[in-house]
PDB file of N, CA and C in Angstrom:
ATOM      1  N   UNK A   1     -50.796  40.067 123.216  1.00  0.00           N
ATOM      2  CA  UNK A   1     -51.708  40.083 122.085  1.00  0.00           C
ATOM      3  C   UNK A   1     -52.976  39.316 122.452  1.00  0.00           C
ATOM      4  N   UNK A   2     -53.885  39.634 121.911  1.00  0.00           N
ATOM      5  CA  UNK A   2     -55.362  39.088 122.213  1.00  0.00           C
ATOM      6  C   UNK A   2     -55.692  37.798 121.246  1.00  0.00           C
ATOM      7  N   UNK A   3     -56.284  36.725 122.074  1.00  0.00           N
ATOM      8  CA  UNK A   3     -56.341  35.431 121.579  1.00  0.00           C
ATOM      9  C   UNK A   3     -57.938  36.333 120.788  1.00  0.00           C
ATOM     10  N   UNK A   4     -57.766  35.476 119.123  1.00  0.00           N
ATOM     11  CA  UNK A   4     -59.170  35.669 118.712  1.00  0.00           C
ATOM     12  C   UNK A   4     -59.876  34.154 118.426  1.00  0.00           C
ATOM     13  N   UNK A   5     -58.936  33.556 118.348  1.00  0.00           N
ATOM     14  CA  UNK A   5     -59.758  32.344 118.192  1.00  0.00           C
ATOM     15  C   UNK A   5     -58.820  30.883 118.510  1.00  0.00           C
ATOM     16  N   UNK A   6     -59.313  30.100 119.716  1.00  0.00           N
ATOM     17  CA  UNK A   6     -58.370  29.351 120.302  1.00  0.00           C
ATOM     18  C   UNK A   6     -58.991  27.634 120.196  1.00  0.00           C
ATOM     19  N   UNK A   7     -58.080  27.018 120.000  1.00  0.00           N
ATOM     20  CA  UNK A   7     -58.524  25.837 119.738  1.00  0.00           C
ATOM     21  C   UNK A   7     -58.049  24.561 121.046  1.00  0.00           C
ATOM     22  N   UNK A   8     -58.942  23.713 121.122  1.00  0.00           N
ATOM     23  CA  UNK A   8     -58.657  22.605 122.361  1.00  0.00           C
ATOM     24  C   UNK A   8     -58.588  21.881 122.378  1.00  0.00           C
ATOM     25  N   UNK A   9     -58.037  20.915 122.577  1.00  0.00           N
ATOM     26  CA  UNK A   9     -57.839  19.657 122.719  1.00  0.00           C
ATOM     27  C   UNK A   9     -58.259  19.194 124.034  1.00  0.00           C
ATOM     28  N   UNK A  10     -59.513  18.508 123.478  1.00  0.00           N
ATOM     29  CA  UNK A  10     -59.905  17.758 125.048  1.00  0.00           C
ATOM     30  C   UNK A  10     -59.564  16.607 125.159  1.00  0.00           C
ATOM     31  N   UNK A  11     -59.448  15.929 126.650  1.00  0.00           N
ATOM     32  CA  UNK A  11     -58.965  14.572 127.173  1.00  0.00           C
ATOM     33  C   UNK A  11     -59.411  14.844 128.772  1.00  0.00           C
ATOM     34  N   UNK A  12     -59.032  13.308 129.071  1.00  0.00           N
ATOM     35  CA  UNK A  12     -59.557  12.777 130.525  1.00  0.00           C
ATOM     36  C   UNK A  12     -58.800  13.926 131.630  1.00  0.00           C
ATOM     37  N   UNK A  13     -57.847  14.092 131.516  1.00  0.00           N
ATOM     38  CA  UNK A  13     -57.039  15.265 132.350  1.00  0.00           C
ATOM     39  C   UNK A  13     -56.058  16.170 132.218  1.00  0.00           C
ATOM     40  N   UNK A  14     -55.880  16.729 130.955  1.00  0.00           N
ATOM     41  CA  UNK A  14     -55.091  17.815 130.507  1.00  0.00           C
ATOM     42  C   UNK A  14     -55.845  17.951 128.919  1.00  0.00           C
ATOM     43  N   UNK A  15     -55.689  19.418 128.846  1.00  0.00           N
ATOM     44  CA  UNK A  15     -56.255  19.958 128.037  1.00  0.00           C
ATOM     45  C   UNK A  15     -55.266  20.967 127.282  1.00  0.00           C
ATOM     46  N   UNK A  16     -54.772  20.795 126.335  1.00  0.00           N
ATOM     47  CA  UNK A  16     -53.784  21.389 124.975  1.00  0.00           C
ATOM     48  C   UNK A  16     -55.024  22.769 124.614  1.00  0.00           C
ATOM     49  N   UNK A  17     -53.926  23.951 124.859  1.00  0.00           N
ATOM     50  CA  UNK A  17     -55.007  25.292 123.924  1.00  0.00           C
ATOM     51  C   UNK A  17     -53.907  25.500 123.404  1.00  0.00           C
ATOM     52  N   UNK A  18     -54.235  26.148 122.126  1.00  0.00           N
ATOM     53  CA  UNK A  18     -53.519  26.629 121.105  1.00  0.00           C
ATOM     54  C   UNK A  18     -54.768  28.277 120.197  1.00  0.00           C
ATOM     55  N   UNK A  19     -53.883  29.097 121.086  1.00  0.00           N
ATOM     56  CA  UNK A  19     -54.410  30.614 120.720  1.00  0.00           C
ATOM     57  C   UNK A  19     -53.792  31.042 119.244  1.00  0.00           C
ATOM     58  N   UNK A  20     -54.590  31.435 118.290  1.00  0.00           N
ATOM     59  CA  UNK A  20     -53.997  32.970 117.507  1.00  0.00           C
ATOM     60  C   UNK A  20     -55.142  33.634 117.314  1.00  0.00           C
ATOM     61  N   UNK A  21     -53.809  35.144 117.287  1.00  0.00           N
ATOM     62  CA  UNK A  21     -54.616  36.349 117.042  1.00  0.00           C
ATOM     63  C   UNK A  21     -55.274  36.525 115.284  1.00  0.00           C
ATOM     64  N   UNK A  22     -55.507  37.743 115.590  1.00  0.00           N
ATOM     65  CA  UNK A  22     -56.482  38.164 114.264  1.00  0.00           C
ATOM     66  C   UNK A  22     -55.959  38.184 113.459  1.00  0.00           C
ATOM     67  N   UNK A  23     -54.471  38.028 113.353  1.00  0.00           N
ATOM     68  CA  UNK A  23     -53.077  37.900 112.241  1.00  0.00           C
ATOM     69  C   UNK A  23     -53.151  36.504 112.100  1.00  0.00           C
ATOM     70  N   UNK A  24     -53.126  35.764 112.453  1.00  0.00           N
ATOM     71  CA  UNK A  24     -52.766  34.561 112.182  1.00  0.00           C
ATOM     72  C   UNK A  24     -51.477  33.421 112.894  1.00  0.00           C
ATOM     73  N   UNK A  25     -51.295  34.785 113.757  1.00  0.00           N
ATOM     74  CA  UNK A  25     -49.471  34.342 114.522  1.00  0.00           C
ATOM     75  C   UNK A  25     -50.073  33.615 115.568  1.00  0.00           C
ATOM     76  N   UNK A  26     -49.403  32.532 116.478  1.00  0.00           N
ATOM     77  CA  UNK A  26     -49.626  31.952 117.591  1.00  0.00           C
ATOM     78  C   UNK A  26     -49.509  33.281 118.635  1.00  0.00           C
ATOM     79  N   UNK A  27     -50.004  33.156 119.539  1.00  0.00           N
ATOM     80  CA  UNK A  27     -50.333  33.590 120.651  1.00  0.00           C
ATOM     81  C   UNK A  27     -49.865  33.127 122.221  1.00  0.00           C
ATOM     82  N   UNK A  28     -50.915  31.676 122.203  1.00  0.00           N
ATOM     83  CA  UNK A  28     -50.935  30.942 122.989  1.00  0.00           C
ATOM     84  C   UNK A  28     -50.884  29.580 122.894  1.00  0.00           C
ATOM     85  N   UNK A  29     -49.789  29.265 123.741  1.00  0.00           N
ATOM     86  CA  UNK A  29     -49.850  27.240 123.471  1.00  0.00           C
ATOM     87  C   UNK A  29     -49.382  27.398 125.115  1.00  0.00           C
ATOM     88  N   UNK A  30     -50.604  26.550 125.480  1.00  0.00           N
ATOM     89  CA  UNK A  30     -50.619  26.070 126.623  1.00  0.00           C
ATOM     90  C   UNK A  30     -51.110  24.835 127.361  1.00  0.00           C
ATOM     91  N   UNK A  31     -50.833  24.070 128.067  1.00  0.00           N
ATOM     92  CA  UNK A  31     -51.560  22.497 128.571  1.00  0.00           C
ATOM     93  C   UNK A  31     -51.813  23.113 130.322  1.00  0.00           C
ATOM     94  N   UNK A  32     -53.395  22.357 129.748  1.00  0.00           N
ATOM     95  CA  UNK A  32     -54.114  22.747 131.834  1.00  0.00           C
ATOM     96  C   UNK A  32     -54.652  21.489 132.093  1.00  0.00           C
ATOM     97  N   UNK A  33     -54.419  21.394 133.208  1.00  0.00           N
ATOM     98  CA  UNK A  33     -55.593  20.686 134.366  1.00  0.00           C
ATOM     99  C   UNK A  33     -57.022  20.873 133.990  1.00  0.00           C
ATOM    100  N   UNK A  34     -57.647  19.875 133.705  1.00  0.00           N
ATOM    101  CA  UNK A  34     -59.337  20.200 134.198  1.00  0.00           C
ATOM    102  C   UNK A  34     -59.637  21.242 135.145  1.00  0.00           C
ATOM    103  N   UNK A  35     -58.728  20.978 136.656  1.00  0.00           N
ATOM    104  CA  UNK A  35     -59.377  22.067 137.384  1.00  0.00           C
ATOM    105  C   UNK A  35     -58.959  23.728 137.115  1.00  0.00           C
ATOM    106  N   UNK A  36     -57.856  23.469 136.152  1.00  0.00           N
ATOM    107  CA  UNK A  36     -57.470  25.144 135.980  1.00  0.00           C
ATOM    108  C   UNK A  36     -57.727  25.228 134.521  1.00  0.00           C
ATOM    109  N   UNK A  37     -58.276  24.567 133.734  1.00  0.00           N
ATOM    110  CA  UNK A  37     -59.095  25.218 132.540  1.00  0.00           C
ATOM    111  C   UNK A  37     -59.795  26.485 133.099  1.00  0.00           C
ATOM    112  N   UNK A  38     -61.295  26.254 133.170  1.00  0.00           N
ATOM    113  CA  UNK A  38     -62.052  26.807 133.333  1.00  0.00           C
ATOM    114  C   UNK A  38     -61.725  28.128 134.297  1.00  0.00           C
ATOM    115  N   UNK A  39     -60.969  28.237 135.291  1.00  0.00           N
ATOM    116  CA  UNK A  39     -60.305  29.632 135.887  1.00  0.00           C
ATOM    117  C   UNK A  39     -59.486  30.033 135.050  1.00  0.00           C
ATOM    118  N   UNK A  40     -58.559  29.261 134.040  1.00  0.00           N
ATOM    119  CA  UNK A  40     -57.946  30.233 133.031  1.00  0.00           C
ATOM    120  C   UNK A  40     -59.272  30.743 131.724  1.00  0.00           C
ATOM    121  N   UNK A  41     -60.019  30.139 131.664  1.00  0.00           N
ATOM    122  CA  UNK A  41     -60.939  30.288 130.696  1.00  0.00           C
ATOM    123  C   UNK A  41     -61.602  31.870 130.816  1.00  0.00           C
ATOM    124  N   UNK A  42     -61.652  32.300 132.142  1.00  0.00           N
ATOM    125  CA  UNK A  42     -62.787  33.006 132.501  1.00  0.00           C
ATOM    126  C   UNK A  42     -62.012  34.435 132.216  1.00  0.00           C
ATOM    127  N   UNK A  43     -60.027  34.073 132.206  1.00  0.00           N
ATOM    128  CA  UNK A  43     -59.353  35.298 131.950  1.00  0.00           C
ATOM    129  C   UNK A  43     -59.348  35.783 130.941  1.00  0.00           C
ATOM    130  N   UNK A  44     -59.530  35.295 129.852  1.00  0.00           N
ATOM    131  CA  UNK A  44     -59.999  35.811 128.648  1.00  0.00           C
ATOM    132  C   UNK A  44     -61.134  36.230 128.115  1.00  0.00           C
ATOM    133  N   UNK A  45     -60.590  37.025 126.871  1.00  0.00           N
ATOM    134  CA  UNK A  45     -61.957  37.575 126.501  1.00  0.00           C
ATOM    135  C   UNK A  45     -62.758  36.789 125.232  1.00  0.00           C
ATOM    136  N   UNK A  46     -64.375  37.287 125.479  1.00  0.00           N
ATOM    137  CA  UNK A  46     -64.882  35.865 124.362  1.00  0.00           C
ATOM    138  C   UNK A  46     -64.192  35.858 123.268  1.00  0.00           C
ATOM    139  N   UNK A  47     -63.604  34.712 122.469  1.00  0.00           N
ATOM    140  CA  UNK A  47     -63.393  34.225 121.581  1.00  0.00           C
ATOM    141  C   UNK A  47     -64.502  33.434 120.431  1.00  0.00           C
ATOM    142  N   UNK A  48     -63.562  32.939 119.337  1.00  0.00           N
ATOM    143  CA  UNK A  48     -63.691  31.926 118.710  1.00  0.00           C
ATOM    144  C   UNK A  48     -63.484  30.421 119.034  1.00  0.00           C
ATOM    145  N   UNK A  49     -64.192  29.519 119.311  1.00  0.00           N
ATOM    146  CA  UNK A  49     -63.708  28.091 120.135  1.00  0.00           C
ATOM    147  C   UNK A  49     -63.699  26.696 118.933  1.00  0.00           C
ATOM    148  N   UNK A  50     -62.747  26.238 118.992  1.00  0.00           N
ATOM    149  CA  UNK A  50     -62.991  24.970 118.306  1.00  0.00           C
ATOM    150  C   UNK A  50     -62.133  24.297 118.967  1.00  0.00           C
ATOM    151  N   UNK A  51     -63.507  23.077 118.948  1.00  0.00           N
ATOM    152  CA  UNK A  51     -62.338  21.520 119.726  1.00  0.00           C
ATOM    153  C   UNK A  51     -63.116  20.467 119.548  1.00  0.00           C
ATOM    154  N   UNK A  52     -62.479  19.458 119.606  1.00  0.00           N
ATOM    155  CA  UNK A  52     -63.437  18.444 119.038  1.00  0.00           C
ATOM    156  C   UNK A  52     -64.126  17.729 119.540  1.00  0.00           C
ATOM    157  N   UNK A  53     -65.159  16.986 118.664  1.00  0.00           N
ATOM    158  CA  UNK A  53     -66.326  16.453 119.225  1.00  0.00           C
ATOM    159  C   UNK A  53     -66.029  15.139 119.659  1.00  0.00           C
ATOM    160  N   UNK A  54     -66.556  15.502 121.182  1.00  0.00           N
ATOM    161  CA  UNK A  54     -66.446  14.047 121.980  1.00  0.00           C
ATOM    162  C   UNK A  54     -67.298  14.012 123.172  1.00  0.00           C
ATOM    163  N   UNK A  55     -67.513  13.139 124.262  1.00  0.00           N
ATOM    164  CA  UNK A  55     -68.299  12.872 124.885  1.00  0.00           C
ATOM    165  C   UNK A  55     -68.247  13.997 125.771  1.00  0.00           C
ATOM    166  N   UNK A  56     -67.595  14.359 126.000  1.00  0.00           N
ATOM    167  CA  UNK A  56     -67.275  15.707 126.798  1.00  0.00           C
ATOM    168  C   UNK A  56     -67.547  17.101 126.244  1.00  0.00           C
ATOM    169  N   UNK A  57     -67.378  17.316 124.911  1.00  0.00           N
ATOM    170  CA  UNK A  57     -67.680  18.631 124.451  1.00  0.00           C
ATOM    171  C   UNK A  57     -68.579  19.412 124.644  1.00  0.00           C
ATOM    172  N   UNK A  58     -70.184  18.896 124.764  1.00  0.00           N
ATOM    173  CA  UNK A  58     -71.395  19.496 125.305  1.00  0.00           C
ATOM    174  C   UNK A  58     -70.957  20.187 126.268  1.00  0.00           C
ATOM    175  N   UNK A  59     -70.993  19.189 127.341  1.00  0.00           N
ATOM    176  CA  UNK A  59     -70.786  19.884 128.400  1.00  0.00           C
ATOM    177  C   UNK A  59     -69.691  21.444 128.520  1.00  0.00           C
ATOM    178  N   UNK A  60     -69.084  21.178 128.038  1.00  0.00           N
ATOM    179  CA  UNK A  60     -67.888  22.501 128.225  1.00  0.00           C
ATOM    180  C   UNK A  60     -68.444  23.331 126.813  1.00  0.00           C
ATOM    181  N   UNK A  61     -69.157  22.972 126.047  1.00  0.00           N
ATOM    182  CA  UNK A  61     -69.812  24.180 125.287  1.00  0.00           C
ATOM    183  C   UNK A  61     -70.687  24.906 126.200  1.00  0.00           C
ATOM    184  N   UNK A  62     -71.412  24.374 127.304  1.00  0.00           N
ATOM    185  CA  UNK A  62     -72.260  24.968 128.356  1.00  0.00           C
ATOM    186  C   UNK A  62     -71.338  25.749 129.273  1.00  0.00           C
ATOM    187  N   UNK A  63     -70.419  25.079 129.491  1.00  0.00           N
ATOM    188  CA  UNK A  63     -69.450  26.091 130.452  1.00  0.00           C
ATOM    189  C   UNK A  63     -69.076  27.266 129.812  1.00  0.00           C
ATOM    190  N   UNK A  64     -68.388  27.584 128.599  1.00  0.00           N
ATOM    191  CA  UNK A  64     -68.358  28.599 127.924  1.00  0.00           C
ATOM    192  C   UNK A  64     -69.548  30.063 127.441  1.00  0.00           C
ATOM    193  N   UNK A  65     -70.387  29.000 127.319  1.00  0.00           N
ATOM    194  CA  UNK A  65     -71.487  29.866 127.712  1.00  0.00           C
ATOM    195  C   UNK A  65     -71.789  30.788 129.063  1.00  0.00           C
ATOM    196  N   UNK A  66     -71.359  29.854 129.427  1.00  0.00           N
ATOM    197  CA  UNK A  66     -71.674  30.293 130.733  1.00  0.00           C
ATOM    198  C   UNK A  66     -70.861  31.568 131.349  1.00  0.00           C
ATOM    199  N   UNK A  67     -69.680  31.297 131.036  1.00  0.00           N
ATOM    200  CA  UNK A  67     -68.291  32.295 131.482  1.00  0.00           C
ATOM    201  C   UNK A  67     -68.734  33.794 130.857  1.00  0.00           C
ATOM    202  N   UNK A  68     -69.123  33.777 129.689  1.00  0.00           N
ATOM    203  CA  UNK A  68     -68.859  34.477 128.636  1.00  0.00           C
ATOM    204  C   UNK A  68     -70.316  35.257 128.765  1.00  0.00           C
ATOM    205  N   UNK A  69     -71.301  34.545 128.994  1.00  0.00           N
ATOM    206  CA  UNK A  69     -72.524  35.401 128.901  1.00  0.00           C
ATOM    207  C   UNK A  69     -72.167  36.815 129.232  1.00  0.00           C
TER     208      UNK A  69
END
């Protein structure tokens, strides 16, 4: 099933996603590495993103951009 809108939990070195689809059902619950975020990131298709605001979030709002353009 297709993640429509996935949420993150950021931290210093593992990162909590939690996917659902357009139903409302979970999808995806998964914990990554910093270095395998962003290569799992790029396997999906654009979404909806929420995660919270912290010193880090900018930055990976730019990465997303970036993937997704």
């Amino acid at each position: 099933m297709k993640v429509s809108t996935l949420g993150i939990d950021l931290a210093k070195n593992v990162f909590q996603l939690h996917g659902v689809g357009c139903n409302g059902q979970t999808v995806l619950k998964k914990k990554l590495t910093r270095d395998k975020f962003l290569p799992f990131l790029m396997q999906l298709e654009p979404c909806l993103i929420g995660m919270e605001a912290c010193a880090s979030s900018h930055h990976f709002a730019s990465c997303f951009t970036t993937v997704w353009a």
